[in-house]
Each structure stands twice: as structure tokens, then as C-alpha cells.
Protein backbone atom coordinates (compact mmCIF):
# COMPACT_ATOMS: atom_id res chain seq x y z
CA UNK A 1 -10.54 26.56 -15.66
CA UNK A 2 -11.91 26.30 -20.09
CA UNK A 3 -14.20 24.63 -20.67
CA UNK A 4 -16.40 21.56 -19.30
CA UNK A 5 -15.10 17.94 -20.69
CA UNK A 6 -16.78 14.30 -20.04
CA UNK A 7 -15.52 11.34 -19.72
CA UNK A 8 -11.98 11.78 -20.34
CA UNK A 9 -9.14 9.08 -20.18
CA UNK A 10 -8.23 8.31 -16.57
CA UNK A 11 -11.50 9.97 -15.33
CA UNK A 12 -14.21 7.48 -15.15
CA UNK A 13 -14.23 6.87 -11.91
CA UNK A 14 -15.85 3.44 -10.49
CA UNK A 15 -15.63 1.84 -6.73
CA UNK A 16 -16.79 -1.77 -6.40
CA UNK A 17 -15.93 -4.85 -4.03
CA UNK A 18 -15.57 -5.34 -0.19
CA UNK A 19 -12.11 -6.91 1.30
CA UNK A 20 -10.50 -6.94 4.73
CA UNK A 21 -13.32 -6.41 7.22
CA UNK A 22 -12.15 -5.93 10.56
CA UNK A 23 -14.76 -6.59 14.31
CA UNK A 24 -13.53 -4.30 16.73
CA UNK A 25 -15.87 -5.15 19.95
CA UNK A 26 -16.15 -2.05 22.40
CA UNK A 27 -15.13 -2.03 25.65
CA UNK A 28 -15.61 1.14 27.27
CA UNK A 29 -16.46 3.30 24.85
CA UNK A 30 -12.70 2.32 23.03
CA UNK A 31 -12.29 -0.38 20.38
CA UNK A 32 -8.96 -2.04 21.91
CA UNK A 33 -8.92 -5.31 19.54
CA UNK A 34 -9.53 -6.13 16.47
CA UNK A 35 -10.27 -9.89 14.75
CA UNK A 36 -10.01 -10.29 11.35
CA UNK A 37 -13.80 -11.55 9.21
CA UNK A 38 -13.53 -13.81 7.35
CA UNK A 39 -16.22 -14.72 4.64
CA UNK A 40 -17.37 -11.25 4.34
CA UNK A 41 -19.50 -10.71 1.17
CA UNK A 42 -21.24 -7.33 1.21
CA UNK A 43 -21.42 -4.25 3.48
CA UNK A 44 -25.00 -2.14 2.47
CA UNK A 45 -24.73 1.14 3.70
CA UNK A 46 -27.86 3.25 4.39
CA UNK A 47 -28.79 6.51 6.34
CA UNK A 48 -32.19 7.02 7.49
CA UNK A 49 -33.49 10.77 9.05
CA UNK A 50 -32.27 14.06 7.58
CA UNK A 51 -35.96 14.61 6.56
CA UNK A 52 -37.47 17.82 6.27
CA UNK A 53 -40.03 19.37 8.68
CA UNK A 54 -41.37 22.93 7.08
CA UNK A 55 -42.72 25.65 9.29
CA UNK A 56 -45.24 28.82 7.94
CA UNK A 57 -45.48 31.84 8.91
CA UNK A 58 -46.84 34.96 7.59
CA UNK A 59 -48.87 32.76 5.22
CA UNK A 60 -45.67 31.48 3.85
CA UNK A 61 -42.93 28.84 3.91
CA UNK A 62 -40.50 30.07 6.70
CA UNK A 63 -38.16 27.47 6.72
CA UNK A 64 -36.68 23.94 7.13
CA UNK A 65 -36.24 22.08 9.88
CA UNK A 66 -34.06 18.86 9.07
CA UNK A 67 -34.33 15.85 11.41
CA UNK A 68 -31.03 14.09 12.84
CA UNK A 69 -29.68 11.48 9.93
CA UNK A 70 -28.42 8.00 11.42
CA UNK A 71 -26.08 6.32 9.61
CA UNK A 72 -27.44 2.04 9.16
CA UNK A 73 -26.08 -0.92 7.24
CA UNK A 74 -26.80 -4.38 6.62
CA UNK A 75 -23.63 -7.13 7.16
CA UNK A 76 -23.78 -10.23 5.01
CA UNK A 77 -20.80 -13.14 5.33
CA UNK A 78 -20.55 -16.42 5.24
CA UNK A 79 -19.04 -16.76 8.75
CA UNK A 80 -17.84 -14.55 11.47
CA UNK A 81 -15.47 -14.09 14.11
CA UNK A 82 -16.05 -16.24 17.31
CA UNK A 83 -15.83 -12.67 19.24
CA UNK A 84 -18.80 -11.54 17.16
CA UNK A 85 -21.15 -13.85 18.99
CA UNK A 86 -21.73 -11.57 21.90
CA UNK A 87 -22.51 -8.80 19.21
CA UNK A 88 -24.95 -11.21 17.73
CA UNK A 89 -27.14 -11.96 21.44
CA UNK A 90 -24.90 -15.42 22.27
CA UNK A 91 -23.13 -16.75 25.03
CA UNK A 92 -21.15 -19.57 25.69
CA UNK A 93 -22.49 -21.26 28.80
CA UNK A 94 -19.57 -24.83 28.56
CA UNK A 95 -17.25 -25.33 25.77
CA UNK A 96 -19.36 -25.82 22.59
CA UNK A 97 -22.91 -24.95 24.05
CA UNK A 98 -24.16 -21.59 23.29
CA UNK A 99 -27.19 -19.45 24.47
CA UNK A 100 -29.02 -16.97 22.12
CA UNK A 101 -31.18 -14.13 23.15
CA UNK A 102 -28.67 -11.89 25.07
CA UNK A 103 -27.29 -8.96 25.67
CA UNK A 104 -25.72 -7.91 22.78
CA UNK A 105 -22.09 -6.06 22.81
CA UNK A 106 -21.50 -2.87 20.58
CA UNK A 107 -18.42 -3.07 18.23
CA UNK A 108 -16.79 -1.04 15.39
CA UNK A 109 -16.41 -2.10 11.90
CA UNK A 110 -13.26 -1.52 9.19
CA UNK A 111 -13.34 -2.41 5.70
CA UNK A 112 -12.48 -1.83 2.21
CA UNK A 113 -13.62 -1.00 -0.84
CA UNK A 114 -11.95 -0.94 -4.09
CA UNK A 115 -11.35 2.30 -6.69
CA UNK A 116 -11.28 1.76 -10.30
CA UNK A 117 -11.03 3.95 -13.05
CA UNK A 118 -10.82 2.91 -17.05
CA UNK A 119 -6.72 3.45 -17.24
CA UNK A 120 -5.76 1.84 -14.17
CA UNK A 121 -9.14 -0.90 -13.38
CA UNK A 122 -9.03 -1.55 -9.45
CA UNK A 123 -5.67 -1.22 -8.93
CA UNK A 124 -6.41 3.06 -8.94
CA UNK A 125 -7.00 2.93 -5.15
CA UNK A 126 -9.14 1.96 -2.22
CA UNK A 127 -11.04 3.60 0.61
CA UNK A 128 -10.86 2.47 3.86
CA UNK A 129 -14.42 2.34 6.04
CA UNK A 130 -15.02 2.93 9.46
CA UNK A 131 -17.54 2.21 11.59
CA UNK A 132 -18.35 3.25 15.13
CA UNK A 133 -21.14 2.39 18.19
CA UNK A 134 -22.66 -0.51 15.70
CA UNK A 135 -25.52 -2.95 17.22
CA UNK A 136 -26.58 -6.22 15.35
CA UNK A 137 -30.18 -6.66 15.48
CA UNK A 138 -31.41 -10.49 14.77
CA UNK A 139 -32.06 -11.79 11.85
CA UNK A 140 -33.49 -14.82 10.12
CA UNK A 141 -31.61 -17.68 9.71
CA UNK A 142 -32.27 -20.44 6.49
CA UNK A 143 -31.49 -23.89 6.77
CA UNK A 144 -31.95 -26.13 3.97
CA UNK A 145 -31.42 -29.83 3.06
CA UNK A 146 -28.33 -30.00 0.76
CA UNK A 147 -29.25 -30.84 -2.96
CA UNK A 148 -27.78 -31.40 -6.02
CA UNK A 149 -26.90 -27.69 -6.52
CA UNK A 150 -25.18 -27.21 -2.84
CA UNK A 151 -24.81 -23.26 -1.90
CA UNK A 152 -23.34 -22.00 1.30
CA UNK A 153 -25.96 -20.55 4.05
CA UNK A 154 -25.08 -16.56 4.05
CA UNK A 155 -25.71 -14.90 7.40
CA UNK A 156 -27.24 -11.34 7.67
CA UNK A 157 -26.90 -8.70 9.98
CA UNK A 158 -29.04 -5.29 10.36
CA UNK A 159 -27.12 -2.63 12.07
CA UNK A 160 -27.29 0.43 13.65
CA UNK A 161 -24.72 3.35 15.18
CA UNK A 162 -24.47 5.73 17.80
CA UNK A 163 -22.42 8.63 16.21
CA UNK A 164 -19.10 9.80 18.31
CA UNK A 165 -17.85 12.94 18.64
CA UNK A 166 -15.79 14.65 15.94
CA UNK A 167 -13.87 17.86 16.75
CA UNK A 168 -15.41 20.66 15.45
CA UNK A 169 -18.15 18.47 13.39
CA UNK A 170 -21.22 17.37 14.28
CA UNK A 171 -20.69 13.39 15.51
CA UNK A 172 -20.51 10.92 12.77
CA UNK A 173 -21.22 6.71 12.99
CA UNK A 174 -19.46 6.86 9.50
CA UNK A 175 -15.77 7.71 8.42
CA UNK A 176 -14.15 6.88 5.26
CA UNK A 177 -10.69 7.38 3.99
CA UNK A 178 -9.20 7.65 0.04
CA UNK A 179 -6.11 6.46 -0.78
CA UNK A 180 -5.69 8.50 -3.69
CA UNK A 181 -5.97 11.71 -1.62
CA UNK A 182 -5.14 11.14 2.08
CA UNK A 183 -1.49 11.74 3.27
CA UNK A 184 0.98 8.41 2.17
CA UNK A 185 2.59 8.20 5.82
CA UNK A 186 -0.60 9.09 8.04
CA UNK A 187 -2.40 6.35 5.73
CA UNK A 188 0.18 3.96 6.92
CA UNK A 189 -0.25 4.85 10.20
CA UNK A 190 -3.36 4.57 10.50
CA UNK A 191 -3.31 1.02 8.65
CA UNK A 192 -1.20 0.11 11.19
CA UNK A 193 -3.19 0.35 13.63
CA UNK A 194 -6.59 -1.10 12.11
CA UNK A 195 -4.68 -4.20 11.16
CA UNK A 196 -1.98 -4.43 13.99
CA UNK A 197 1.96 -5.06 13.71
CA UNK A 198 4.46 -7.68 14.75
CA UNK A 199 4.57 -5.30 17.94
CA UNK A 200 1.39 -3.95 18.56
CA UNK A 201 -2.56 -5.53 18.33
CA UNK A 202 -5.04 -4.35 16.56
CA UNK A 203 -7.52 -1.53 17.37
CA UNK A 204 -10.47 0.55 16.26
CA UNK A 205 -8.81 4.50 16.70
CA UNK A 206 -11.68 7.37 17.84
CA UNK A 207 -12.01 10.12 15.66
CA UNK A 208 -10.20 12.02 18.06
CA UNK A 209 -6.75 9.90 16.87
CA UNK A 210 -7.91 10.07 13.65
CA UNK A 211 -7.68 14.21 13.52
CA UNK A 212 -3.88 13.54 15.19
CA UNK A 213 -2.48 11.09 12.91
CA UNK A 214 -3.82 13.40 9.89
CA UNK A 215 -3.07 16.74 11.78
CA UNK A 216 -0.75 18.04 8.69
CA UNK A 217 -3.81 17.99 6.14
CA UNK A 218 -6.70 18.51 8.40
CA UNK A 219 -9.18 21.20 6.88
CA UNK A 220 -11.22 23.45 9.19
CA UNK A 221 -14.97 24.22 8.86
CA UNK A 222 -15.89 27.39 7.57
């Protein structure tokens, strides 16, 4: 193994940016079509839970009880998909009029975010983000009279997930995937299927697929 070394030359490691976000609106419990979002500026990521809770006994600290961890983010774009609406509490009542406060449709989320490192910049590699049993919670909107130093209105979006079932894991709301170490073919695959093909739409896969299309370098628990 020698010795410990920092920093060395094609291993500072960075990630930055967010490209190609994908709504998958869910119908069933399945994500069956996706639409492409446009305008999308920023994906925040943030857990909340996994807190301890300690228990005494024998006039000492017994142990650790950690609380359920639920995976959150916060959406910012300057647009969205028309299909998005029904995630966001609208419907359209006549062509061109729209209702707000109702029920509001659970989708998925993909997107991507870029890996750098100081040899190759962001051309190293890219991780691809998934997102399962998201709600959109409202949020305030900003309208301003247009000036002399115009800016584009940016819509936000809190969200949370319902975690789906992973075999052999505990469920996850959260899945990412690294180019530089997942399986070449299975990564097209899969890529495939988030962004469609001349012969086939678009879709959101479960877990479930996932663990299929990656069967040849899946890793057990211990």
C-alpha cells in the first residue's frame, strides 16, 4: 500500500454543475414518461433525521438509537415542463386558464452533475442522479417591474421523498450513479432508458431494474 500521498496529479477530485434534468410524473407507483426541464439552474440536496436518541442504563450510556433520515432538496429553474404543473398544485380548467391549490402529483427526478479533476477539468466524468416519490411543496413567487438591469424570475421548489424499496438495503429516495466506475454497457442502458430512444419513451426505472441492468457488478451487504 507505502506510504500516504496528497494531492497528486490526476487526483484532485472536484464535482460541480447541474445539466439534463429529467420530470418523470408517477403513475402508479411507476415513472412511465419522462419530459425533458428545461431552464434548470440548481438541484440542493439535503437529508434531514438520522439523529441520535441515547438511552442509560446501569448509570451509563447504553446506546444509540438513530432516527429514520429522509432524503429533501430544493429545485430552482427558470421554467418547467407543462406536465410539472400538476406536481406544482395546478390544473387546467379550458385551454390557457389554470387553477392553483390542488392536488399535487408525485414524480421522480434525473439529473446530472459534472466530475472534474486538475488533469482532465469536467470532461473526467459525470454522475447521474435519481430521484424517487418527490412532492413539491409551494413556494413564493416574485414579480417585479422590469428595470434597467432586467433579470429573469427563478422559480423554487421545496421537495420531499418517500424512499422505495431496494433489495437487500434499507429503501432509499436517493440513487446516484459514477461514470468513472459503473459498468460502460449497463451505463448505456440505463441512459437509455432515462432519456428514451428513436424506439422507446422515456422512463424513470425502480431500483428493482436498476439491480438487473447492473446485475454483473452488483456488491452484496455484509
Amino acid at each position: 500500500m507505502g506510504r500516504l500521498a496528497w494531492d497528486e496529479i490526476g487526483t484532485r477530485y472536484f464535482e460541480t454543475g447541474v445539466k439534463k434534468g429529467v420530470l418523470y410524473p408517477m403513475v402508479n407507483g411507476a415513472y412511465p414518461n419522462g419530459f425533458a426541464w428545461n431552464g434548470l439552474t440548481a438541484v440542493n440536496e439535503s437529508s434531514s433525521g438520522a439523529e441520535p436518541t441515547p438511552l442509560y442504563a446501569d448509570n451509563i450510556k447504553y446506546l444509540n438509537l438513530m432516527s429514520a433520515e429522509e432524503f429533501k432538496a430544493t429545485i430552482e429553474a427558470y421554467t418547467y415542463p407543462e406536465e410539472f404543473a400538476k406536481c406544482d398544485g395546478s390544473a387546467e380548467i379550458a385551454t390557457g386558464v389554470v387553477i392553483g391549490q390542488q392536488k399535487r402529483q408525485a414524480f421522480g427526478l434525473s439529473y446530472v452533475t459534472q466530475l472534474g479533476n486538475d488533469t482532465d477539468g469536467v470532461c473526467y466524468g459525470y454522475k447521474i442522479h435519481l430521484v424517487y416519490g418527490a412532492m413539491a411543496s409551494p413556494t413564493d413567487r416574485s414579480y417585479s417591474t422590469i428595470n434597467d438591469s432586467p433579470e429573469a424570475m427563478t422559480f423554487s421548489w421545496e421537495v420531499t421523498t418517500t424512499p422505495v424499496e431496494v433489495l437487500n438495503f434499507k429503501p432509499t429516495a436517493h440513487i446516484t450513479i459514477d461514470s468513472t466506475k459503473a459498468d460502460p454497457e449497463a451505463l448505456t442502458e440505463l441512459e437509455n432508458m432515462l432519456y428514451g430512444t428513436a424506439e422507446t419513451p422515456p422512463r424513470l426505472p425502480l431500483p428493482e431494474r436498476l439491480t438487473e441492468i447492473f446485475k454483473d457488478t452488483l456488491i452484496m451487504p455484509n
